[in-house]
C-alpha atoms as a PDB file:
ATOM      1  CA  UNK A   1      67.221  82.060  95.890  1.00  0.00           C
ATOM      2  CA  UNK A   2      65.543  81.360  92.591  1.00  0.00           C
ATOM      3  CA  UNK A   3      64.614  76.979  91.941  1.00  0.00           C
ATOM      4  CA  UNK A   4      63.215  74.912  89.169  1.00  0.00           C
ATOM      5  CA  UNK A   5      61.056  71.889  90.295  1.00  0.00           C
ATOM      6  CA  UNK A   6      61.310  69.402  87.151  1.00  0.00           C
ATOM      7  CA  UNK A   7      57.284  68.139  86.276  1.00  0.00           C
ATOM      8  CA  UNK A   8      57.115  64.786  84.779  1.00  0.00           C
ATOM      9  CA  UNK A   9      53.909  62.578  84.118  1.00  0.00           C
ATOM     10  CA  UNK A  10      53.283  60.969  87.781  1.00  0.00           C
ATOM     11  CA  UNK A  11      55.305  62.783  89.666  1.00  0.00           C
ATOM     12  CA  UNK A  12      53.204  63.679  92.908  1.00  0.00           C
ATOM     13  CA  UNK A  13      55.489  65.380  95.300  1.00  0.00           C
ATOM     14  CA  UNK A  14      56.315  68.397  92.523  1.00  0.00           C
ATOM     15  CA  UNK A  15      53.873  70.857  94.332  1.00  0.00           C
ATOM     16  CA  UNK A  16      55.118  69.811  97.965  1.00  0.00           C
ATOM     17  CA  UNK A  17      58.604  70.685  97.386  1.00  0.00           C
ATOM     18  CA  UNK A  18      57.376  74.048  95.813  1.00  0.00           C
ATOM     19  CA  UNK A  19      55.679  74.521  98.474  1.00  0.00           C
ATOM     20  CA  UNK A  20      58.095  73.466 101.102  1.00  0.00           C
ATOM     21  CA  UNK A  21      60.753  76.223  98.837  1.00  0.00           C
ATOM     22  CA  UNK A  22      57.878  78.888  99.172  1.00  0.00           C
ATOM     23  CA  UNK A  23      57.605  78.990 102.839  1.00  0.00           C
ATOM     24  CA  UNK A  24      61.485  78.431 103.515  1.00  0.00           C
ATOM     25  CA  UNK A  25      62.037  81.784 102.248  1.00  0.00           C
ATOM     26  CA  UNK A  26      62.569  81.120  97.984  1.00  0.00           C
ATOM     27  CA  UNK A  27      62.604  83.931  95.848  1.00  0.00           C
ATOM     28  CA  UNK A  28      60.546  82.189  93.038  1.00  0.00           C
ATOM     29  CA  UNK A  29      59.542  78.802  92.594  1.00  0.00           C
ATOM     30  CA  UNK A  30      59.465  77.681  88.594  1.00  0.00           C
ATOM     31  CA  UNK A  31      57.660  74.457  87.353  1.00  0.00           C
ATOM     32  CA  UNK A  32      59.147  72.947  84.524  1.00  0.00           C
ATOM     33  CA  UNK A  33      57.480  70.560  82.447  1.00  0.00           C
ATOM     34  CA  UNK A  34      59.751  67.592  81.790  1.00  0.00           C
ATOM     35  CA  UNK A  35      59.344  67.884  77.323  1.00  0.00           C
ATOM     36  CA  UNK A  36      60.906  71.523  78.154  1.00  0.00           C
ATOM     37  CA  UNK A  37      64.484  71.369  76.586  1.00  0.00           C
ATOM     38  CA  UNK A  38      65.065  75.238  78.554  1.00  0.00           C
ATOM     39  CA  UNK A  39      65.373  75.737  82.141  1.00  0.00           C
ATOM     40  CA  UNK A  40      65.209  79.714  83.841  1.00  0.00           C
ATOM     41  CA  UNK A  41      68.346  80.834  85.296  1.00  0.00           C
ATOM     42  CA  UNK A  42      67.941  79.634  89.065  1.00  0.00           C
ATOM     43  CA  UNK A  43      69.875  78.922  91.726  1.00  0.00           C
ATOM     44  CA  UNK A  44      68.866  75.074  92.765  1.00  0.00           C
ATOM     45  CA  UNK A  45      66.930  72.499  90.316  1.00  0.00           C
ATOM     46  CA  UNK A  46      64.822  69.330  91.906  1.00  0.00           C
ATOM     47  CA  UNK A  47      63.618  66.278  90.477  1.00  0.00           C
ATOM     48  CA  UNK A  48      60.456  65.871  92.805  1.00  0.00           C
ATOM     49  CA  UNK A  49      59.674  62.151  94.180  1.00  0.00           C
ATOM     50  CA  UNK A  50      56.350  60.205  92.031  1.00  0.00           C
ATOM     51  CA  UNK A  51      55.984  57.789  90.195  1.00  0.00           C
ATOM     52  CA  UNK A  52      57.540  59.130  86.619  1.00  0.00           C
ATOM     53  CA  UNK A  53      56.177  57.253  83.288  1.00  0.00           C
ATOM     54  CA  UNK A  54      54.258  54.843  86.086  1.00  0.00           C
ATOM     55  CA  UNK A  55      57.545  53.275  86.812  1.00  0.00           C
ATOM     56  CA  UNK A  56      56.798  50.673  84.775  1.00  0.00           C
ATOM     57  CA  UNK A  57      60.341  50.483  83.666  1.00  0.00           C
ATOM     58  CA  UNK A  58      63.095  50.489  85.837  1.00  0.00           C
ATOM     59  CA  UNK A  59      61.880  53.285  88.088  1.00  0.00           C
ATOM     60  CA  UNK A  60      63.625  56.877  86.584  1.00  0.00           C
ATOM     61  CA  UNK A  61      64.681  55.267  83.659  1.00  0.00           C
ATOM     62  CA  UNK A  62      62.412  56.840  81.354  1.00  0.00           C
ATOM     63  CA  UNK A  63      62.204  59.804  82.803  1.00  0.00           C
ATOM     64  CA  UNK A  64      66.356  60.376  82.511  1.00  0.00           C
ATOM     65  CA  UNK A  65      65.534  60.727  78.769  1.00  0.00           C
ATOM     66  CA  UNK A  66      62.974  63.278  79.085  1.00  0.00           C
ATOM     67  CA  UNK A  67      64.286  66.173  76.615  1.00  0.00           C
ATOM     68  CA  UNK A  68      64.662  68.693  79.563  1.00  0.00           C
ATOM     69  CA  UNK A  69      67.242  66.102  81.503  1.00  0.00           C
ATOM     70  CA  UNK A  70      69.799  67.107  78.660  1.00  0.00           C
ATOM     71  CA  UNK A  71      69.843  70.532  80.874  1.00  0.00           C
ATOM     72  CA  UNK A  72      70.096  69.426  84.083  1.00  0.00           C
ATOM     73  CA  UNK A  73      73.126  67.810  83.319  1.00  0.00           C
ATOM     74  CA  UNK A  74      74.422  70.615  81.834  1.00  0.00           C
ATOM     75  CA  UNK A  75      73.578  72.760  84.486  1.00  0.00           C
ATOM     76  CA  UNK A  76      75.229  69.965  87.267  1.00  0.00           C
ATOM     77  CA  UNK A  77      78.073  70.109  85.466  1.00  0.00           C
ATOM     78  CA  UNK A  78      78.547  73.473  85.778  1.00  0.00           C
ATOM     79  CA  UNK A  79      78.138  73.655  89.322  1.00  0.00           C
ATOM     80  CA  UNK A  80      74.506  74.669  89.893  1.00  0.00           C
ATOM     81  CA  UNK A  81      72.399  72.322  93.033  1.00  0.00           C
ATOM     82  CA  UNK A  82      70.484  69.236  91.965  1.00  0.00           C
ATOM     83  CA  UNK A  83      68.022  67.834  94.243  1.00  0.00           C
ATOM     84  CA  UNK A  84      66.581  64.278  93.685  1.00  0.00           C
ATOM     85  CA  UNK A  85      63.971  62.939  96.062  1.00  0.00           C
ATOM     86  CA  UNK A  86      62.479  59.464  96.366  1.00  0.00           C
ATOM     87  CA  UNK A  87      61.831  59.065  91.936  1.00  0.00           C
ATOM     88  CA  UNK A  88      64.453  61.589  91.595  1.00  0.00           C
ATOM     89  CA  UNK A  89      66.718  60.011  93.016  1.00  0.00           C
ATOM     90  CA  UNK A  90      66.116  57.257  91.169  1.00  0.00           C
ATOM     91  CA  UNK A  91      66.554  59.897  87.796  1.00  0.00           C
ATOM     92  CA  UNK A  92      70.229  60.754  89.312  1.00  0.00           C
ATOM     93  CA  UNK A  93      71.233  57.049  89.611  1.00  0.00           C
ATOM     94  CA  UNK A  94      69.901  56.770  86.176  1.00  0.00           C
ATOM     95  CA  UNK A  95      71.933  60.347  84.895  1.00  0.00           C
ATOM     96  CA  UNK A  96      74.965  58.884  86.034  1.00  0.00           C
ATOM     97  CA  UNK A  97      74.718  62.281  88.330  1.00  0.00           C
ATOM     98  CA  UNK A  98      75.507  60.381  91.645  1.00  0.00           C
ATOM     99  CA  UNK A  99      76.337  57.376  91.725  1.00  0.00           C
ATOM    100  CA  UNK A 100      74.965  53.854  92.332  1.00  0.00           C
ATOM    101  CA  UNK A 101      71.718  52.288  91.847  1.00  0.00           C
ATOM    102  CA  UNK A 102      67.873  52.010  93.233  1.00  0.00           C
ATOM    103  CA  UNK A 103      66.693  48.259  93.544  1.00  0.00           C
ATOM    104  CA  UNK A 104      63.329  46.957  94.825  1.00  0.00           C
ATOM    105  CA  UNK A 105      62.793  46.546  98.557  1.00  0.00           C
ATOM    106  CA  UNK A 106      64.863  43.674 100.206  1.00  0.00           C
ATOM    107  CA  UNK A 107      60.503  42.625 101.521  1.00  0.00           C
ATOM    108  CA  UNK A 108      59.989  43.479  97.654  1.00  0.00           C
ATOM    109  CA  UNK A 109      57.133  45.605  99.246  1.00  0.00           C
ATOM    110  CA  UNK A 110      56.029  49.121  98.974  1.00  0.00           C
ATOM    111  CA  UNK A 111      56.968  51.193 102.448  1.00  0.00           C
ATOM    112  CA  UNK A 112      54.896  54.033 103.470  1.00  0.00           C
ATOM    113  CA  UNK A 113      55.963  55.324 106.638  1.00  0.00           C
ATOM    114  CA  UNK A 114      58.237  57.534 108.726  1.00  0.00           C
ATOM    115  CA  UNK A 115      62.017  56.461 109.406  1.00  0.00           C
ATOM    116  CA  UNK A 116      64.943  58.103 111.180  1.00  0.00           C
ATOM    117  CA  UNK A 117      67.608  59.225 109.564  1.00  0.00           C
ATOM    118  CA  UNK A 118      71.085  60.830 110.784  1.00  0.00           C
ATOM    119  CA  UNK A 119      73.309  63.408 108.820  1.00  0.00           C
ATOM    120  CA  UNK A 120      76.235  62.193 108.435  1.00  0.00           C
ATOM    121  CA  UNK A 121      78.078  65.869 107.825  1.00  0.00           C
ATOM    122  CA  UNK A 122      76.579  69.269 108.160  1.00  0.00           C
ATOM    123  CA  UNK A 123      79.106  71.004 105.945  1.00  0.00           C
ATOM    124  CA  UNK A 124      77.328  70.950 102.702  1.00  0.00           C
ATOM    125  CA  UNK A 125      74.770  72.777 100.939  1.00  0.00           C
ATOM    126  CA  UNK A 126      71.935  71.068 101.903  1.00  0.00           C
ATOM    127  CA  UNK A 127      72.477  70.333 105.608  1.00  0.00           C
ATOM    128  CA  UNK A 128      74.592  73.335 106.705  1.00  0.00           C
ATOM    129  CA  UNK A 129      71.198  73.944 108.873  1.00  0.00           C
ATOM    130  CA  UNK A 130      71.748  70.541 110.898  1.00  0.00           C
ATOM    131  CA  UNK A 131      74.023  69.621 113.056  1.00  0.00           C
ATOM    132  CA  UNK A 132      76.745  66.261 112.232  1.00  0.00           C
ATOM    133  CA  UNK A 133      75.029  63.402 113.948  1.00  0.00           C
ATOM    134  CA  UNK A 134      72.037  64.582 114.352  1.00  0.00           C
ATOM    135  CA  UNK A 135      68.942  62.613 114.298  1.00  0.00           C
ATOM    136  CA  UNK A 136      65.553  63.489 111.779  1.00  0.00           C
ATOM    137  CA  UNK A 137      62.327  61.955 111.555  1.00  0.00           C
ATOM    138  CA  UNK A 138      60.842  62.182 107.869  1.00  0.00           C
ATOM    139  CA  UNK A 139      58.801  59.673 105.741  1.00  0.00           C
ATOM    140  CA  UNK A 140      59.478  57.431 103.162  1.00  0.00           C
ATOM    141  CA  UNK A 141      57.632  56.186 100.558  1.00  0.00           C
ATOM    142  CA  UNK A 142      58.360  54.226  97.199  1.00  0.00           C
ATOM    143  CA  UNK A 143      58.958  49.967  96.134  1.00  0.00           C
ATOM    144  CA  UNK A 144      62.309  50.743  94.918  1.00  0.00           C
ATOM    145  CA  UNK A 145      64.489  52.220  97.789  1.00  0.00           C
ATOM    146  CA  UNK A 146      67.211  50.005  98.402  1.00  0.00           C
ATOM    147  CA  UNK A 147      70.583  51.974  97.254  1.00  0.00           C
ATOM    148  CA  UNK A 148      73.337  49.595  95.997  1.00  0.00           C
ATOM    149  CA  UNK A 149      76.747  50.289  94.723  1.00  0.00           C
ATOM    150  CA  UNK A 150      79.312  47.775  94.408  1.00  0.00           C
ATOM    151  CA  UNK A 151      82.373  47.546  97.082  1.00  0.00           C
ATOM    152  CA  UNK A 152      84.799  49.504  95.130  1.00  0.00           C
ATOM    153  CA  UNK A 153      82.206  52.277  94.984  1.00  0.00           C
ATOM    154  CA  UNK A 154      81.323  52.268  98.581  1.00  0.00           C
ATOM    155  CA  UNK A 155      84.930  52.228  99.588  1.00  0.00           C
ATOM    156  CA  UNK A 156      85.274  55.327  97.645  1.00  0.00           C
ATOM    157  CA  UNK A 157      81.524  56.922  98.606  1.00  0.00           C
ATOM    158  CA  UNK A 158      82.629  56.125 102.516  1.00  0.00           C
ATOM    159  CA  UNK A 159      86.268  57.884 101.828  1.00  0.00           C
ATOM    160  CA  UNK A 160      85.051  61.309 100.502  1.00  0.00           C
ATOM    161  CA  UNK A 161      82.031  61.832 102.737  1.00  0.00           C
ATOM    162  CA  UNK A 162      79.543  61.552  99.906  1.00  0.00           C
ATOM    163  CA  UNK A 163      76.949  59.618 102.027  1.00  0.00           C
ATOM    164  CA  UNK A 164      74.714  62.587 103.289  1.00  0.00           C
ATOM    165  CA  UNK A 165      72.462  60.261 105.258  1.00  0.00           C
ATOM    166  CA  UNK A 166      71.556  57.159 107.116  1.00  0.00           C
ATOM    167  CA  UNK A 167      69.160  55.171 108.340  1.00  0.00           C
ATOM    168  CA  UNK A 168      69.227  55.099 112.157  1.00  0.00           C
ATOM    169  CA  UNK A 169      67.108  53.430 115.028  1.00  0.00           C
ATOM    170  CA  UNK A 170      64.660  55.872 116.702  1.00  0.00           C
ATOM    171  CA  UNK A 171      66.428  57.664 119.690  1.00  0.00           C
ATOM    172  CA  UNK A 172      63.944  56.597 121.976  1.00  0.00           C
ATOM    173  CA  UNK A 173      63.963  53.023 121.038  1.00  0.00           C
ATOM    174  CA  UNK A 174      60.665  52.911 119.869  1.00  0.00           C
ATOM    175  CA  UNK A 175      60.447  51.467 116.145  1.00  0.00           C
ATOM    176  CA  UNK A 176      59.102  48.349 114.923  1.00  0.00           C
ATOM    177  CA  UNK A 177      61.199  45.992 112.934  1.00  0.00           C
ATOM    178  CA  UNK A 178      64.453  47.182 111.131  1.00  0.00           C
ATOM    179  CA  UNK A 179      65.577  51.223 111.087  1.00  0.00           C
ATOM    180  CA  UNK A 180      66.693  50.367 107.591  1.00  0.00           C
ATOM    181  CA  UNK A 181      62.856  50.252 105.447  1.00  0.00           C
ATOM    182  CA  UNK A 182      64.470  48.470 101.831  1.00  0.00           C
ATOM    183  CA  UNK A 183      68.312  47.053 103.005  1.00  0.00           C
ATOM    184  CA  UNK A 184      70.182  49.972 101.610  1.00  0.00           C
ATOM    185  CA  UNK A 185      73.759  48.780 101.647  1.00  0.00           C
ATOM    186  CA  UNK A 186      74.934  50.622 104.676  1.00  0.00           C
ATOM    187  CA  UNK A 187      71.785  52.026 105.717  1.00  0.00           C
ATOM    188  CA  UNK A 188      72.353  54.568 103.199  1.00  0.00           C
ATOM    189  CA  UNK A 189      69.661  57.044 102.899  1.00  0.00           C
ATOM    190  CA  UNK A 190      71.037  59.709 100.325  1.00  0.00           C
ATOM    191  CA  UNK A 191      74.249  60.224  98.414  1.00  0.00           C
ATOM    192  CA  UNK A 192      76.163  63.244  97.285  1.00  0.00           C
ATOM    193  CA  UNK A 193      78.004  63.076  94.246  1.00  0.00           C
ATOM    194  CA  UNK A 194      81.879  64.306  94.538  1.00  0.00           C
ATOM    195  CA  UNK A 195      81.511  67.858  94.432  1.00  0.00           C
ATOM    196  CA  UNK A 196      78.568  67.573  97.276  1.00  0.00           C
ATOM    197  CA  UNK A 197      76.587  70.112  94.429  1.00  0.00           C
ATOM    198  CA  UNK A 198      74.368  67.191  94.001  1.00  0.00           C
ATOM    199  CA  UNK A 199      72.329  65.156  96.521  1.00  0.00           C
ATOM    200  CA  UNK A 200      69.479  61.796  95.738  1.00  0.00           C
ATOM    201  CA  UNK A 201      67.850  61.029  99.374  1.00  0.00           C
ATOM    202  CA  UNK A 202      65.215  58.424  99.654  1.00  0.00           C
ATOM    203  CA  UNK A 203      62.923  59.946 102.067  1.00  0.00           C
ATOM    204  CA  UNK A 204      61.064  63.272 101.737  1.00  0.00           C
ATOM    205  CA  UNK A 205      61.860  66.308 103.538  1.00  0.00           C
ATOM    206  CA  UNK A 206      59.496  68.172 101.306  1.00  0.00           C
ATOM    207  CA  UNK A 207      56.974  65.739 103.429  1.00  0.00           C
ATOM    208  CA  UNK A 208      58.161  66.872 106.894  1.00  0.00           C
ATOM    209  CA  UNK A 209      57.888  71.139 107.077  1.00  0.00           C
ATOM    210  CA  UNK A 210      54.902  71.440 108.573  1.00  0.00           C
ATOM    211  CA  UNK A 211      53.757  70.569 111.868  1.00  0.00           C
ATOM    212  CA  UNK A 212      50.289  69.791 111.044  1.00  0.00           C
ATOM    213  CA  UNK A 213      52.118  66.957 108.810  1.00  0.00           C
ATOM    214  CA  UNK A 214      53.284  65.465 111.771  1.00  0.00           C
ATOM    215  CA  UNK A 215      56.920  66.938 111.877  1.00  0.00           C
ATOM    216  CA  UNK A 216      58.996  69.831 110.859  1.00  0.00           C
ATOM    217  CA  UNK A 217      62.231  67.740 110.524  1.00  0.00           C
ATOM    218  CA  UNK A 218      63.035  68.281 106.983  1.00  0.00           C
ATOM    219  CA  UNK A 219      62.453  72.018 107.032  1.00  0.00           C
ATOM    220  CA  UNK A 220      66.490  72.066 107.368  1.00  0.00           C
ATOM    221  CA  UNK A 221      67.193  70.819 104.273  1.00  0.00           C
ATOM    222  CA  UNK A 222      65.605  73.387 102.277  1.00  0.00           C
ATOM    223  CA  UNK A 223      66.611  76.073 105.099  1.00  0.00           C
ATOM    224  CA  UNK A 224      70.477  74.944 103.815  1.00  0.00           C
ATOM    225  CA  UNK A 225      69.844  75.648 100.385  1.00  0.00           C
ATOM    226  CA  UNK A 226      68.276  78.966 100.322  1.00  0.00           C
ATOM    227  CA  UNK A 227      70.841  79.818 103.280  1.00  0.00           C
ATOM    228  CA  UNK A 228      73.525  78.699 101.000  1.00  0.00           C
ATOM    229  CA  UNK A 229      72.165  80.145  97.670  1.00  0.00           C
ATOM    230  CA  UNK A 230      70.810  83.389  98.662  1.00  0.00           C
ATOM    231  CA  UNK A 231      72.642  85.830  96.649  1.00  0.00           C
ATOM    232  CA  UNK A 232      74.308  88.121  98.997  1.00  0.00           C
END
């Protein structure tokens, strides 16, 4: 399985999901700067988590009009994986790629720490390595987290399984304060878009694959992909 990690100016997660490809088992790993308008032929592309352009206006906004964008579209729409963590996310929201929209914090405060999340299917690309229900441990960190989409838009998220995960209590008991770190509408922690070829999640797996980082809990997600994308 062959990926693209998109580079732009203060992103600071771009080498950890390389990495995280690297020692799931990915063919190559390419780094694309974000004024390249080409992108190699590969198998999945991911918008790393950072803090594009600063964030100094509304967080991925800029960044969405960075020349090589006008490919990933192209390629999304023709059925290749997109990836968006934590700023990428905020990139697909801006893209139109998935839908809805990244607001500040309901405390209006940065969060830096590790949540529990649950996936909410495990017949999809990037979670075919999980099991339904089950619970992961992976941190977050960004200002701008809380996922909102109007009620029409929810109804219709909610009716065709494109929420890929949630924010969920510890299964011990043991957090402090709310499972739910910004007041995502739902507890929503990441979204597909219809065709479940795209996924934006919040937290960082790319964080969570090695057990000197404190957990291995997101090493699934890229296990799915290059699972799913390995050409036979």
């Amino acid at each position: 399985m062959k990926a693209a990690v998109i580079v732009f100016p203060g992103s600071n997660c771009d080498r950890d999901v390389q990495v995280a490809l690297q020692r799931c088992g990915a063919e190559a790993v390419h780094m694309v700067w974000h004024g390249e308008s080409a992108i190699p032929a590969v198998d999945l592309i991911v918008l790393p988590g950072g803090f594009s352009y600063g964030d100094y206006l509304r967080c991925g906004a800029v960044a969405a009009n960075s020349p090589v964008i006008r490919e990933v579209i192209a390629r999304a729409e023709a059925g290749v994986a997109v990836l968006g963590i934590c700023n990428g996310f905020q990139v697909l929201t801006e893209t139109g790629l998935v839908p809805g929209a990244l607001l500040s914090n309901a405390g209006i405060k940065f969060v830096c720490r590790d949540v529990h999340i649950s996936v909410e299917s495990s017949q999809t690309l990037f979670t075919n390595a999980y099991e339904s229900g089950q619970v992961l441990r992976v941190p977050v960190a960004h200002h701008d987290g809380q996922y909102f989409v109007d009620d029409d838009s929810l109804k219709r998220l909610e009716d065709q399984d494109q929420v890929a995960f949630r924010y969920r209590p510890a299964p011990d008991g043991s957090d402090l304060g709310s499972a739910n770190p910004n007041g995502s509408v739902h507890d929503i922690a990441g979204v597909f878009n219809d065709r479940k070829t795209v996924l934006g999640l919040m937290p960082h797996p790319e964080r969570a694959v090695d057990p000197l980082h404190g957990g291995t809990d997101g090493r699934g997600l890229f296990a799915s992909l290059i699972g799913a994308l390995q050409p036979a």
